[in-house]
PDB file of N, CA and C in Angstrom:
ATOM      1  N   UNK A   1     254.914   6.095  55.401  1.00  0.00           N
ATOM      2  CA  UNK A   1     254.213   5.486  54.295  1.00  0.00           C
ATOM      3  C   UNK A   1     255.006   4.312  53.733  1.00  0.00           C
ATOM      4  N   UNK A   2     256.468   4.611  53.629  1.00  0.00           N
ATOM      5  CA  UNK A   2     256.991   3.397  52.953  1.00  0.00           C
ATOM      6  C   UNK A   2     257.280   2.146  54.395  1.00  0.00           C
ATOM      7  N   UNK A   3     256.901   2.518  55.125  1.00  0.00           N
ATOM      8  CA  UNK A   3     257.359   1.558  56.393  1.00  0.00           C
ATOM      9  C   UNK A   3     256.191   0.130  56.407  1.00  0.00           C
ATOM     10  N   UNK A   4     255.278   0.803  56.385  1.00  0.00           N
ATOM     11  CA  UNK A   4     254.157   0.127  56.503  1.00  0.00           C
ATOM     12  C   UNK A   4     253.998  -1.550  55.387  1.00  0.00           C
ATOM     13  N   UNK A   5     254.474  -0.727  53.876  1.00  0.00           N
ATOM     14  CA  UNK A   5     254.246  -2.146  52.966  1.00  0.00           C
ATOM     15  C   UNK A   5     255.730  -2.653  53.134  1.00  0.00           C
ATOM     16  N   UNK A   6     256.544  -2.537  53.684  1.00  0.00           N
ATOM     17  CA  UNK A   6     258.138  -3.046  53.734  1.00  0.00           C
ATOM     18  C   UNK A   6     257.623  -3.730  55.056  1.00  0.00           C
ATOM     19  N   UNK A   7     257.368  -3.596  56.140  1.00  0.00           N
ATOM     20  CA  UNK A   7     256.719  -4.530  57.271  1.00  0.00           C
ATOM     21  C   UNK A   7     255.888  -5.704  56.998  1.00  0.00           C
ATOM     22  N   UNK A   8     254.844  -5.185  55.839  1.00  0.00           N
ATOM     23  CA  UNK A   8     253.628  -6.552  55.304  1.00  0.00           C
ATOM     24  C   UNK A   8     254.718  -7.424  54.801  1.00  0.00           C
ATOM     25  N   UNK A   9     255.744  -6.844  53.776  1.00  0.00           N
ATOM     26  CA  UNK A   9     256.424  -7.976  53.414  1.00  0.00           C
ATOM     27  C   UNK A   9     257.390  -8.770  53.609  1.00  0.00           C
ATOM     28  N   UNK A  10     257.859  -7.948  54.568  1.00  0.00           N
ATOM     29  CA  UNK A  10     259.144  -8.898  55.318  1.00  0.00           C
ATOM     30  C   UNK A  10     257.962  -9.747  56.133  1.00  0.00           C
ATOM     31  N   UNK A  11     256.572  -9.138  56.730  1.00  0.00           N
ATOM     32  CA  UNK A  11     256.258 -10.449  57.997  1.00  0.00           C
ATOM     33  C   UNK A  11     255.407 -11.873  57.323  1.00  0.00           C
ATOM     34  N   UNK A  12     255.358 -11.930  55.826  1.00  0.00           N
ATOM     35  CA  UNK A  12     254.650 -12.850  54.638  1.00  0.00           C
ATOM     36  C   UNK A  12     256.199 -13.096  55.096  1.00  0.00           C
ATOM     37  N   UNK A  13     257.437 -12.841  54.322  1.00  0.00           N
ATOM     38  CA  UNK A  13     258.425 -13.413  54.216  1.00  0.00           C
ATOM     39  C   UNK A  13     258.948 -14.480  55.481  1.00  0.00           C
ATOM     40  N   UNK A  14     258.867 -13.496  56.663  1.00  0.00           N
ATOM     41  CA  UNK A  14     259.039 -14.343  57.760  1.00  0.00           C
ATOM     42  C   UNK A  14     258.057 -15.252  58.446  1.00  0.00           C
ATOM     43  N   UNK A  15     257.084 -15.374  57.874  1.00  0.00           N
ATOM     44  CA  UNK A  15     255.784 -16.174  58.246  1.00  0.00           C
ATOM     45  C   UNK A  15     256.228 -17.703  58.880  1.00  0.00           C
ATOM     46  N   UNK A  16     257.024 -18.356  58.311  1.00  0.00           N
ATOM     47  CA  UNK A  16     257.103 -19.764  58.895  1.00  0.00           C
ATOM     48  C   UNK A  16     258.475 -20.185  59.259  1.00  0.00           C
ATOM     49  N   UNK A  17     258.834 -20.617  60.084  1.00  0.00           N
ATOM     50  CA  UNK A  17     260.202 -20.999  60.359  1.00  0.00           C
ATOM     51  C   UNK A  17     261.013 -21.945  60.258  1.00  0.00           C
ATOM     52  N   UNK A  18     260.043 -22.878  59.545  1.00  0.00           N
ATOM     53  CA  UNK A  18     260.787 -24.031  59.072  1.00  0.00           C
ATOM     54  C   UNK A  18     260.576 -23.688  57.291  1.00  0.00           C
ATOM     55  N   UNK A  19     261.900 -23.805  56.752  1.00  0.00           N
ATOM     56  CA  UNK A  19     261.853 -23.662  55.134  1.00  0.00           C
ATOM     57  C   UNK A  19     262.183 -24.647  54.602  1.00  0.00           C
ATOM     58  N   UNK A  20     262.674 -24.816  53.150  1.00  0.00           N
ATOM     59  CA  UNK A  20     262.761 -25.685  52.664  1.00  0.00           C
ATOM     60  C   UNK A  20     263.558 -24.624  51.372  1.00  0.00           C
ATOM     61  N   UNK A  21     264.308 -25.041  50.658  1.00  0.00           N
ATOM     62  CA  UNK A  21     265.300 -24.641  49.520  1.00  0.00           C
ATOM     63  C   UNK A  21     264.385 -24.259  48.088  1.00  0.00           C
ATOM     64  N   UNK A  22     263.256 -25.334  47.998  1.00  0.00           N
ATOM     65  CA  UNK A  22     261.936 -24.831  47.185  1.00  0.00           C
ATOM     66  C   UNK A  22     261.126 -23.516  47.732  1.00  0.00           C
ATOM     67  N   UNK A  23     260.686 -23.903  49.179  1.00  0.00           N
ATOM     68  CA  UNK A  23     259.954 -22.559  49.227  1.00  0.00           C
ATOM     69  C   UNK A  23     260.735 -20.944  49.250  1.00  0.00           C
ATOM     70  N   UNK A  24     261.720 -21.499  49.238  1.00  0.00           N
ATOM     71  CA  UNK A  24     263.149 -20.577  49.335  1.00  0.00           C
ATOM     72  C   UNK A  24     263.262 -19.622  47.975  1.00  0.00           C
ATOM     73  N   UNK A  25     263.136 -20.612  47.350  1.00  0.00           N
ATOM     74  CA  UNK A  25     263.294 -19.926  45.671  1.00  0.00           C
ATOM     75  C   UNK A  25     262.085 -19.268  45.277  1.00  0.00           C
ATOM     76  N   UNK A  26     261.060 -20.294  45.562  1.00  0.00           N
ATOM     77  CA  UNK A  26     259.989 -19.664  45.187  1.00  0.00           C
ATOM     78  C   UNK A  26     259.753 -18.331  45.660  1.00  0.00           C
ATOM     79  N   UNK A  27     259.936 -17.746  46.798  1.00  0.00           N
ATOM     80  CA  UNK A  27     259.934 -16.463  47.441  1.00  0.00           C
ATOM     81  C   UNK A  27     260.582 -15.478  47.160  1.00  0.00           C
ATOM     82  N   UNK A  28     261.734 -16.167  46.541  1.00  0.00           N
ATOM     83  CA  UNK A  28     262.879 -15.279  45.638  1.00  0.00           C
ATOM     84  C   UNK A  28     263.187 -14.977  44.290  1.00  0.00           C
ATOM     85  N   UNK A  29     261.798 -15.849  43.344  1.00  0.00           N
ATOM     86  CA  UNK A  29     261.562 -15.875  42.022  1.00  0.00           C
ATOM     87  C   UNK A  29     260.417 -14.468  42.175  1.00  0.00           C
ATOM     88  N   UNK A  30     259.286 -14.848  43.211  1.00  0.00           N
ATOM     89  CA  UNK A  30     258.209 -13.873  43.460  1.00  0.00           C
ATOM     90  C   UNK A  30     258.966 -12.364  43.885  1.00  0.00           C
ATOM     91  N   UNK A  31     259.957 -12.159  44.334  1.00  0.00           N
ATOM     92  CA  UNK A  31     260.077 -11.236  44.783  1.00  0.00           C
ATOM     93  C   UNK A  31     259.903  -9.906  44.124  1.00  0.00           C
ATOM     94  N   UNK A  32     259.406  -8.890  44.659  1.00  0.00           N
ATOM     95  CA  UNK A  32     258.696  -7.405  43.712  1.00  0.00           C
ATOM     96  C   UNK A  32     259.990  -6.987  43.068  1.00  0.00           C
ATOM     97  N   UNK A  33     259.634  -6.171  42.090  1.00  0.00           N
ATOM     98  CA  UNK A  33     260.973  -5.276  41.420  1.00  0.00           C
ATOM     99  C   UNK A  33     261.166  -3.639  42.084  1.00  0.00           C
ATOM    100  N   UNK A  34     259.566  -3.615  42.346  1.00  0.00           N
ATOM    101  CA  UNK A  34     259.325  -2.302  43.025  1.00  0.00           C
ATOM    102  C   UNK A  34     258.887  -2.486  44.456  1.00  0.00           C
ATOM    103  N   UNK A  35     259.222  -2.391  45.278  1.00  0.00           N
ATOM    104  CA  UNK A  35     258.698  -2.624  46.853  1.00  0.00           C
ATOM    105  C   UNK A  35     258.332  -1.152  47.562  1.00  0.00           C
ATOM    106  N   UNK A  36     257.456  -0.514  47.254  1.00  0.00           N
ATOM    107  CA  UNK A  36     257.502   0.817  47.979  1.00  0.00           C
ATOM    108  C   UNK A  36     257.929   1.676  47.140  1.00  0.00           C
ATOM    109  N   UNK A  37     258.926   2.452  47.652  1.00  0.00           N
ATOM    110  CA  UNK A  37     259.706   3.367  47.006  1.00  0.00           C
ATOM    111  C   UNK A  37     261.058   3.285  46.812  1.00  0.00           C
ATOM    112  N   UNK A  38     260.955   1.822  47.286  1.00  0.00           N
ATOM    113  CA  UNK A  38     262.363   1.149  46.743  1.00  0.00           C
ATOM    114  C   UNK A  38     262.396   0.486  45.528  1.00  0.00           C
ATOM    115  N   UNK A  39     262.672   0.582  44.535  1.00  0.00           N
ATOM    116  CA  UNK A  39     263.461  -0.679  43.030  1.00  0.00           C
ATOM    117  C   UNK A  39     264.498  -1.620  43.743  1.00  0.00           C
ATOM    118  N   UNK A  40     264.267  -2.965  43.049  1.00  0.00           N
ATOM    119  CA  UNK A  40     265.321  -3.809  43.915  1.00  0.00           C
ATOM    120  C   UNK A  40     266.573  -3.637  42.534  1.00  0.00           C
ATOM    121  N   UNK A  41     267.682  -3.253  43.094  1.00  0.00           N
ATOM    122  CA  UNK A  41     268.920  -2.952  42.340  1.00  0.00           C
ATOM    123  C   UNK A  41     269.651  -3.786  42.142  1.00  0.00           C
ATOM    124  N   UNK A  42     269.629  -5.330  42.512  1.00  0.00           N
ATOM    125  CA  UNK A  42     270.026  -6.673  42.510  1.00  0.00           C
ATOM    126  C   UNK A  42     269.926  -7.903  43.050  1.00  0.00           C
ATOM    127  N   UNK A  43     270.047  -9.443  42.636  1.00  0.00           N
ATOM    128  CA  UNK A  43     269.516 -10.237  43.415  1.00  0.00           C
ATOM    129  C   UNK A  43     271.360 -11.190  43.573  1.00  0.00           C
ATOM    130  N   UNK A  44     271.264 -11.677  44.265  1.00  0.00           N
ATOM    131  CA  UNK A  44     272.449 -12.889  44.292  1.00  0.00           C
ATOM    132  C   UNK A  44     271.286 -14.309  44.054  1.00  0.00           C
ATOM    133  N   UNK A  45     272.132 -15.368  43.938  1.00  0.00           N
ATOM    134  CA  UNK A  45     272.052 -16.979  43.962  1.00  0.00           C
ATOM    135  C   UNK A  45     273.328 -17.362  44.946  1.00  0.00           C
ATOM    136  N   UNK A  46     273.376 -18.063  46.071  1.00  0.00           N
ATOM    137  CA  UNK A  46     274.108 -18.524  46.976  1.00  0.00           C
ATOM    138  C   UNK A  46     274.334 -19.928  46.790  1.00  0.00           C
ATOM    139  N   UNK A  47     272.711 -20.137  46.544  1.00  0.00           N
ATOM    140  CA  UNK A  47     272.755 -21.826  46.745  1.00  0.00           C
ATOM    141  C   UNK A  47     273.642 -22.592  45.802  1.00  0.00           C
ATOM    142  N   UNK A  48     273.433 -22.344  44.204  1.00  0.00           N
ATOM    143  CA  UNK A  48     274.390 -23.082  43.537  1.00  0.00           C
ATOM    144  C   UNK A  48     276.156 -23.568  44.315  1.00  0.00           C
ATOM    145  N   UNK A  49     276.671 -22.187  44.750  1.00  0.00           N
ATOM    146  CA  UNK A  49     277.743 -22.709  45.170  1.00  0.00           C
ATOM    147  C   UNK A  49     277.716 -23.141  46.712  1.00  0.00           C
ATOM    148  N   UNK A  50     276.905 -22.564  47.523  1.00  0.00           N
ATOM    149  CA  UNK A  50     276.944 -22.831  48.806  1.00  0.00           C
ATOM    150  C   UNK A  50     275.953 -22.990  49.436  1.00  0.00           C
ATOM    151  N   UNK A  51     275.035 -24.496  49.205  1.00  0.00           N
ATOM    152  CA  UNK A  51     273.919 -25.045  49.545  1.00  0.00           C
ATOM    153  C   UNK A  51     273.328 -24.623  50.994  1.00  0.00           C
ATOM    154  N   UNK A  52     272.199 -24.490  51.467  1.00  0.00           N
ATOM    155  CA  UNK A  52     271.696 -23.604  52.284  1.00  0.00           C
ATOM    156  C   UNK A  52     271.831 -22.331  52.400  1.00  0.00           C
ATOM    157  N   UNK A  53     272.951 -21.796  51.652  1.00  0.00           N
ATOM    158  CA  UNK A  53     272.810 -20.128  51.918  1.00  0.00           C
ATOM    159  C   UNK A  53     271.685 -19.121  50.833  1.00  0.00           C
ATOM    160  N   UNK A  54     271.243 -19.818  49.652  1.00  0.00           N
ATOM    161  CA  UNK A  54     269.802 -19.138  49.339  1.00  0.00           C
ATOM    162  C   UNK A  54     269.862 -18.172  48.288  1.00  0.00           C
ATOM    163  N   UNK A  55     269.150 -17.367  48.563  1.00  0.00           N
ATOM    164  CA  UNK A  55     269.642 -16.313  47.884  1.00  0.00           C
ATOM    165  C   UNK A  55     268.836 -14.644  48.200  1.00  0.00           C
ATOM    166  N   UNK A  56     269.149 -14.098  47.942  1.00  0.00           N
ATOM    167  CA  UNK A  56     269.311 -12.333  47.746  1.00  0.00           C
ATOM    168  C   UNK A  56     268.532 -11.798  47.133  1.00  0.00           C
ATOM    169  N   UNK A  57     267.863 -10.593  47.273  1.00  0.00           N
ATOM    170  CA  UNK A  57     267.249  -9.421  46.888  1.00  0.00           C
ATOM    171  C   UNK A  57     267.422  -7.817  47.740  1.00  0.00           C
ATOM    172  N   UNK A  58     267.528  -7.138  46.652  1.00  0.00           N
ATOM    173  CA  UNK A  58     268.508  -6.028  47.635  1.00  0.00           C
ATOM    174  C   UNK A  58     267.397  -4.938  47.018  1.00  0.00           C
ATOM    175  N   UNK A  59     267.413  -4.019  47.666  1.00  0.00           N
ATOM    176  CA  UNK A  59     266.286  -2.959  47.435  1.00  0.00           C
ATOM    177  C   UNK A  59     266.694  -1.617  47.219  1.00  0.00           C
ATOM    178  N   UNK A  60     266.376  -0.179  46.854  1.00  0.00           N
ATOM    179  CA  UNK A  60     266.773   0.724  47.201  1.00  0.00           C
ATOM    180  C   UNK A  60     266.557   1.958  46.601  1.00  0.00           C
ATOM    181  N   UNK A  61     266.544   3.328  47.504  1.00  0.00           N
ATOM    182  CA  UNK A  61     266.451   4.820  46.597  1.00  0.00           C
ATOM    183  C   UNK A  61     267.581   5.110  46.954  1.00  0.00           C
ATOM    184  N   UNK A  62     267.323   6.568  46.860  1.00  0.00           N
ATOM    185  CA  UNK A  62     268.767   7.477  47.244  1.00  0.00           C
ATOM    186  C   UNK A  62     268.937   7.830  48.474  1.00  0.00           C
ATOM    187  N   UNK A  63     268.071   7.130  49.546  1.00  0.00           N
ATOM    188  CA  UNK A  63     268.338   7.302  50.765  1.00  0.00           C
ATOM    189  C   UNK A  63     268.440   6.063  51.816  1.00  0.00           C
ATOM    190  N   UNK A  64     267.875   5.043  51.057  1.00  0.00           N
ATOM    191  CA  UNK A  64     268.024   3.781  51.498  1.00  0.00           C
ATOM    192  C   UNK A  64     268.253   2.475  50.994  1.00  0.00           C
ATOM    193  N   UNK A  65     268.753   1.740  51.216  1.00  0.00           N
ATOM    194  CA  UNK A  65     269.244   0.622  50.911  1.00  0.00           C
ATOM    195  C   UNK A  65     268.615  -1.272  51.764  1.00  0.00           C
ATOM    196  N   UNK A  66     268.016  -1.855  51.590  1.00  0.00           N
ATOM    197  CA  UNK A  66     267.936  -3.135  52.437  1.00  0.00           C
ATOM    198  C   UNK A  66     268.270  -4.505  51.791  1.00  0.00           C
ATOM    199  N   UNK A  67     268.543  -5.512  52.146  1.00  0.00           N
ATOM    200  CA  UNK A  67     269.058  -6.508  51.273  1.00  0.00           C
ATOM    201  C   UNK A  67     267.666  -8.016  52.003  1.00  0.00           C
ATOM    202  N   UNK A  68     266.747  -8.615  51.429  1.00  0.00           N
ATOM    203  CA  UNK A  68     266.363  -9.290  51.649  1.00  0.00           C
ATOM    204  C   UNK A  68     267.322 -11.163  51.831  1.00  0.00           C
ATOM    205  N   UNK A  69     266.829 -11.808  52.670  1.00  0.00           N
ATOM    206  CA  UNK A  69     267.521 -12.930  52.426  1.00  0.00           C
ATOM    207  C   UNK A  69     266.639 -13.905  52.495  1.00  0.00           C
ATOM    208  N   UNK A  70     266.704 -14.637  51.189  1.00  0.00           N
ATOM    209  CA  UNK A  70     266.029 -16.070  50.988  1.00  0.00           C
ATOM    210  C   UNK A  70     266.490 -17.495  51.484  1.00  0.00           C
ATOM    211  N   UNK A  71     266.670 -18.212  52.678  1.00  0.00           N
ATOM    212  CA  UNK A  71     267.649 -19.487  52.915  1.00  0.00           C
ATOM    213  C   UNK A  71     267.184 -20.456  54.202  1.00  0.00           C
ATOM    214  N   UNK A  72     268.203 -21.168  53.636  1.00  0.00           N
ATOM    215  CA  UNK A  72     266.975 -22.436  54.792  1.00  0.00           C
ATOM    216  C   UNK A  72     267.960 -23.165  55.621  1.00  0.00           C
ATOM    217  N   UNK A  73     269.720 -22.736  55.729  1.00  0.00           N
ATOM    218  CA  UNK A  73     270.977 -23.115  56.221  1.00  0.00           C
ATOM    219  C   UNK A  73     270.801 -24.572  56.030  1.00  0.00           C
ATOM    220  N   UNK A  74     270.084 -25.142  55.320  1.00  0.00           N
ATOM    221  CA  UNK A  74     270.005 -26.948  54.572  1.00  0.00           C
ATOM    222  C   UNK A  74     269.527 -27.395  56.066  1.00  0.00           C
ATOM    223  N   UNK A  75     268.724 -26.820  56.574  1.00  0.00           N
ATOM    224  CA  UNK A  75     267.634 -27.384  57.190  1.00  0.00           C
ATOM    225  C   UNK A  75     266.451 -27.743  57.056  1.00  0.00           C
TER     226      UNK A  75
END
């Protein structure tokens, strides 16, 4: 059950392969608080200090853990 909406949203997330640092954020401003039966337990910001690396959303219960990544390596 939880596999299924964690698949819809990583394959929206991975939908296009060329990014951009805007659509980057934007994906990472949108990102759920609740994903399933995961709560996301924290986000990072990369880009301020280290342009193309993006940023973070991390997910999780008491049995699992996943870390999303938002970034476009300044391509």
């Amino acid at each position: 059950m939880l596999l299924r909406p964690l698949v819809v949203f990583l394959s929206l997330l991975c939908g296009s392969a060329l990014a951009d640092v805007q659509s980057c954020k934007k994906l990472f401003e949108r990102a759920p608080q609740v994903l399933s039966d995961l709560n996301q337990i924290g986000s990072e910001v990369y880009e301020d200090s280290h342009p193309g690396l993006g940023y973070s959303a991390t997910f999780a219960d008491s049995s699992s853990k996943i870390t999303v990544f938002f970034y476009d390596h300044q391509l």
